[in-house]
Structures are given as C-alpha cells and as structure tokens.
N, C-alpha and C. Protein backbone atom coordinates (compact mmCIF):
# COMPACT_ATOMS: atom_id res chain seq x y z
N UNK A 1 0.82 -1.20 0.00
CA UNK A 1 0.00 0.00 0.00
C UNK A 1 0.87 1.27 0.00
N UNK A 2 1.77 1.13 0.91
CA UNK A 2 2.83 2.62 1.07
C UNK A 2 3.38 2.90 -0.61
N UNK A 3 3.75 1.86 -1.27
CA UNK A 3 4.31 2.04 -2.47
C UNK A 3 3.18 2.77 -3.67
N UNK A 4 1.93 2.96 -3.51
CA UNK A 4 1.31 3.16 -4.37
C UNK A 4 1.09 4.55 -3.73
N UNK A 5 0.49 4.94 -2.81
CA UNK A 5 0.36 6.03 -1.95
C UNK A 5 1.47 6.73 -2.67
N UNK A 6 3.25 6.70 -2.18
CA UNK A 6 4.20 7.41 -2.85
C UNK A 6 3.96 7.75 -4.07
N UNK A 7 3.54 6.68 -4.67
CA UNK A 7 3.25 6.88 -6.39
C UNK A 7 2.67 8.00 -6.80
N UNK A 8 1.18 7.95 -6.09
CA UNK A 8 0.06 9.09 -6.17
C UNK A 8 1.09 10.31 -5.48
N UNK A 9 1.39 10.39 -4.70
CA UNK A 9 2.10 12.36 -4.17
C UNK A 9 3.20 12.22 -4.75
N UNK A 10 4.16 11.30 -4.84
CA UNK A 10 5.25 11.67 -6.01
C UNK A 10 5.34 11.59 -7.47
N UNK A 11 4.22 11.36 -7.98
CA UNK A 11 4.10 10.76 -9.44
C UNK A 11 4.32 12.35 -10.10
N UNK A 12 3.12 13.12 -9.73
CA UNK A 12 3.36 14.61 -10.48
C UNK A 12 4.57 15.43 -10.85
N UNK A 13 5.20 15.14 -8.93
CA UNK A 13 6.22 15.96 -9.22
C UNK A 13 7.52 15.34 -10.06
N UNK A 14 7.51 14.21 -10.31
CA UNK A 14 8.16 13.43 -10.85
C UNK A 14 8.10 13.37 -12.43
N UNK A 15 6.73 13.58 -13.00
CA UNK A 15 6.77 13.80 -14.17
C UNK A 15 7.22 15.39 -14.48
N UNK A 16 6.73 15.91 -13.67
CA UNK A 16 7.01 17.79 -14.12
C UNK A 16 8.47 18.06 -14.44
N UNK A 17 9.60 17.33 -13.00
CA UNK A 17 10.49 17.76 -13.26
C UNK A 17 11.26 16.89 -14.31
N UNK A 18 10.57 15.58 -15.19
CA UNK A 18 11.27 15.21 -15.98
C UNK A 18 11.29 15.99 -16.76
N UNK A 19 10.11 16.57 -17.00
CA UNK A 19 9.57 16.97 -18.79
C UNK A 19 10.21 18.18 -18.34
N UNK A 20 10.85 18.94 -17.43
CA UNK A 20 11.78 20.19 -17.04
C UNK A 20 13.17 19.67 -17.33
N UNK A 21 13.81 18.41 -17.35
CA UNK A 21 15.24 18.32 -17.41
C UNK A 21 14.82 18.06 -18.87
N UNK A 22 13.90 17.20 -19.91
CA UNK A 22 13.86 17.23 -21.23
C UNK A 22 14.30 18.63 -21.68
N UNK A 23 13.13 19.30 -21.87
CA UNK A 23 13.42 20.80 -22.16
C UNK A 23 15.17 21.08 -22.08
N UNK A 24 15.59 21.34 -20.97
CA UNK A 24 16.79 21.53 -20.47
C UNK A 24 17.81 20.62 -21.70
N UNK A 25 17.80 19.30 -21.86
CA UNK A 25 18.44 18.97 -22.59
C UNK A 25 17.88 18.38 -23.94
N UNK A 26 17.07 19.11 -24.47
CA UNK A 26 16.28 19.25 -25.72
C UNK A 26 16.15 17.59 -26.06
N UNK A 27 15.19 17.33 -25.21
CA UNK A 27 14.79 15.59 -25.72
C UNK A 27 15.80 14.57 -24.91
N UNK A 28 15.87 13.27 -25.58
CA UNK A 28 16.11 12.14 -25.14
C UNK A 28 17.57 12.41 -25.43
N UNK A 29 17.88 13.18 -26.55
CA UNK A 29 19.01 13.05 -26.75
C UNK A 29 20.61 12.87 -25.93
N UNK A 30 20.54 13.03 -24.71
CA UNK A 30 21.12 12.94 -23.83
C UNK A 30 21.77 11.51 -23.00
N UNK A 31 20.65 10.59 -23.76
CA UNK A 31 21.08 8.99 -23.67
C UNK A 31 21.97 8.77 -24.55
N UNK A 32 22.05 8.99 -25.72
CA UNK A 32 22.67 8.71 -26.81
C UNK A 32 24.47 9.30 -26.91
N UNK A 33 24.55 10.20 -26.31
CA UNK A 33 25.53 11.14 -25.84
C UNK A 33 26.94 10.55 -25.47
N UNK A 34 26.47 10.23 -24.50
CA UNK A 34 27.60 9.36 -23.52
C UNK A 34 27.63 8.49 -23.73
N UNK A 35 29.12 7.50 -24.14
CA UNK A 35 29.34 6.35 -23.99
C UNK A 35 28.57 5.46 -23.04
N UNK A 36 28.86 5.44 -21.85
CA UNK A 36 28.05 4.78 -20.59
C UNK A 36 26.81 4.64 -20.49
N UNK A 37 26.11 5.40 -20.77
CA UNK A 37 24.84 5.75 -20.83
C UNK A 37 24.23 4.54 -22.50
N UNK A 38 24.71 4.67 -23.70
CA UNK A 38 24.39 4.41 -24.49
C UNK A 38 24.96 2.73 -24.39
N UNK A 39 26.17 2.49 -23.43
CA UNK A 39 26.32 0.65 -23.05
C UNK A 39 25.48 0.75 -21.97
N UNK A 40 24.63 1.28 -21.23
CA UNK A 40 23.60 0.66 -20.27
C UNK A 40 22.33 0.54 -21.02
N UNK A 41 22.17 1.12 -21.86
CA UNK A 41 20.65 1.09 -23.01
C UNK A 41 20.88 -0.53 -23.92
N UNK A 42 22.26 -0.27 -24.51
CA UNK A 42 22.68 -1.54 -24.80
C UNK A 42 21.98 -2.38 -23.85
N UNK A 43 22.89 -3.22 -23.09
CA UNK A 43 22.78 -4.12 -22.46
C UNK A 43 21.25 -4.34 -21.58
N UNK A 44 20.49 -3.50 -21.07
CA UNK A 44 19.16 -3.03 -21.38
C UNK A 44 18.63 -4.09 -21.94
N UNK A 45 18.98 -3.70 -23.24
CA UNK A 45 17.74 -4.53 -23.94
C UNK A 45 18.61 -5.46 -24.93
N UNK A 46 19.62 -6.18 -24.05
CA UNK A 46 19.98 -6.93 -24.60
C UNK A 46 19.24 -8.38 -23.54
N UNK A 47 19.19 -8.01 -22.43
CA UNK A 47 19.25 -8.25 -21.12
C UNK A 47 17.24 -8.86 -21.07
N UNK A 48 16.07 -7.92 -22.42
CA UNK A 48 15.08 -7.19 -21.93
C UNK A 48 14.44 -8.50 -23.49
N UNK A 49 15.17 -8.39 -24.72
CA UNK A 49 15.07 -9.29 -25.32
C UNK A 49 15.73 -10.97 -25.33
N UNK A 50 16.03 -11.06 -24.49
CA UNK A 50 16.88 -12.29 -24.12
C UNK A 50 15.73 -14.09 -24.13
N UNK A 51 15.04 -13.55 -23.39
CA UNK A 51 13.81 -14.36 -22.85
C UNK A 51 13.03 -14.63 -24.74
N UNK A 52 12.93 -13.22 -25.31
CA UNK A 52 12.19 -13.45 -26.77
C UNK A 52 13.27 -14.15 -27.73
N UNK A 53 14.44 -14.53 -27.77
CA UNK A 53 15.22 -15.27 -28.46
C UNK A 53 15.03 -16.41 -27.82
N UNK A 54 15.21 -16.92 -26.80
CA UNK A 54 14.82 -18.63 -26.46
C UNK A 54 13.60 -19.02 -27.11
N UNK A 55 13.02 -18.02 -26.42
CA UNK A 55 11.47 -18.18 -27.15
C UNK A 55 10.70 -18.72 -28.74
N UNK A 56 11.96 -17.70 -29.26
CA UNK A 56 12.25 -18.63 -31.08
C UNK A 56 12.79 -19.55 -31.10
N UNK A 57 14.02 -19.50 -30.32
CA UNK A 57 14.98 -20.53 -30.35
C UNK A 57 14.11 -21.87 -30.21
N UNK A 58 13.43 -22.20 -28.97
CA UNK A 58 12.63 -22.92 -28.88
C UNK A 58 11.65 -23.37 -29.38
N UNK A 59 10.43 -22.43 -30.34
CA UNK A 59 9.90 -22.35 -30.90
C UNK A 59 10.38 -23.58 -32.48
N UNK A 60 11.52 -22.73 -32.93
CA UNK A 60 12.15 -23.50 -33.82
C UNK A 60 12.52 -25.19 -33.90
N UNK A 61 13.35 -25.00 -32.58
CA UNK A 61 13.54 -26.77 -32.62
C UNK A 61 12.43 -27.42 -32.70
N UNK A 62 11.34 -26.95 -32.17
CA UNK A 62 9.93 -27.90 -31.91
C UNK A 62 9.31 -27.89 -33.50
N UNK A 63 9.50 -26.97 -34.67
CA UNK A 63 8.81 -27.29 -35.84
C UNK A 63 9.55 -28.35 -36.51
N UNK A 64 11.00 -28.01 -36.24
CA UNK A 64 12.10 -28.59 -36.73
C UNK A 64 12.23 -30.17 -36.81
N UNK A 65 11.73 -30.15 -35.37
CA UNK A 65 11.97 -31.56 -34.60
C UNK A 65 10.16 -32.47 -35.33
N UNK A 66 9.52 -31.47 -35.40
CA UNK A 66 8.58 -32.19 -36.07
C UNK A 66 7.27 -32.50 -34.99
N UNK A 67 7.16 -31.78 -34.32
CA UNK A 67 6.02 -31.32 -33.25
C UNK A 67 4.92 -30.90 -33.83
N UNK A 68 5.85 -30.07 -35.08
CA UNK A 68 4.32 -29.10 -35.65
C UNK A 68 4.08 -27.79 -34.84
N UNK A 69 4.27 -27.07 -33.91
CA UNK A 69 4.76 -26.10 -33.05
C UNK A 69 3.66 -25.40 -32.06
C-alpha cells in the first residue's frame, strides 16, 4: 500500500520535473551522448530481449523436430 500512496504524491512531481530536465536537454538526446549511458541502453535490452530469443529458439527446434509447433 505505502508504495502506491508514494506513487500518487510523487508521481506529479516526478513527471514535471522530468519533462523540465527534457526541455533543459532538448529531448532524449542525452542517452545517446555518452558512452556509458548508451552501453547501459545496450545491455538493457539486450538483457530485456533475451527471454524473446529462447522463445524462437525454442519455438524453432519444436517445428524442426517435427512437433508441428
């Protein structure tokens, strides 16, 4: 319950002052920037698609193998 409560009184101010540091650094562009920043986005969604490659992977052997899928 405490976690959602925070949500509701910090959610606003939380969006305001994002869409205040956007402005500030004209968009997203600011991920892309920095090395570090652009290997944590990496790995992200290297990390985020991982689970959807077994998923084929698996997918595959089973037509392969003759399951029919």
């Amino acid at each position: 319950m405490a976690p959602m409560i925070l949500g509701f009184v910090l959610g606003r101010l939380m969006e305001e002052n994002l869409r205040r540091a956007l402005e500030i650094y004209d968009g997203y562009s600011f991920l892309w920037e920095r090395p570090i920043t652009l290997g944590i986005m990496i790995v992200t969604a290297l990390i985020l698609l991982a689970p959807l490659r077994q998923w084929f992977k698996g997918r595959r052997r089973g037509v392969t193998a003759g399951e029919g899928g």
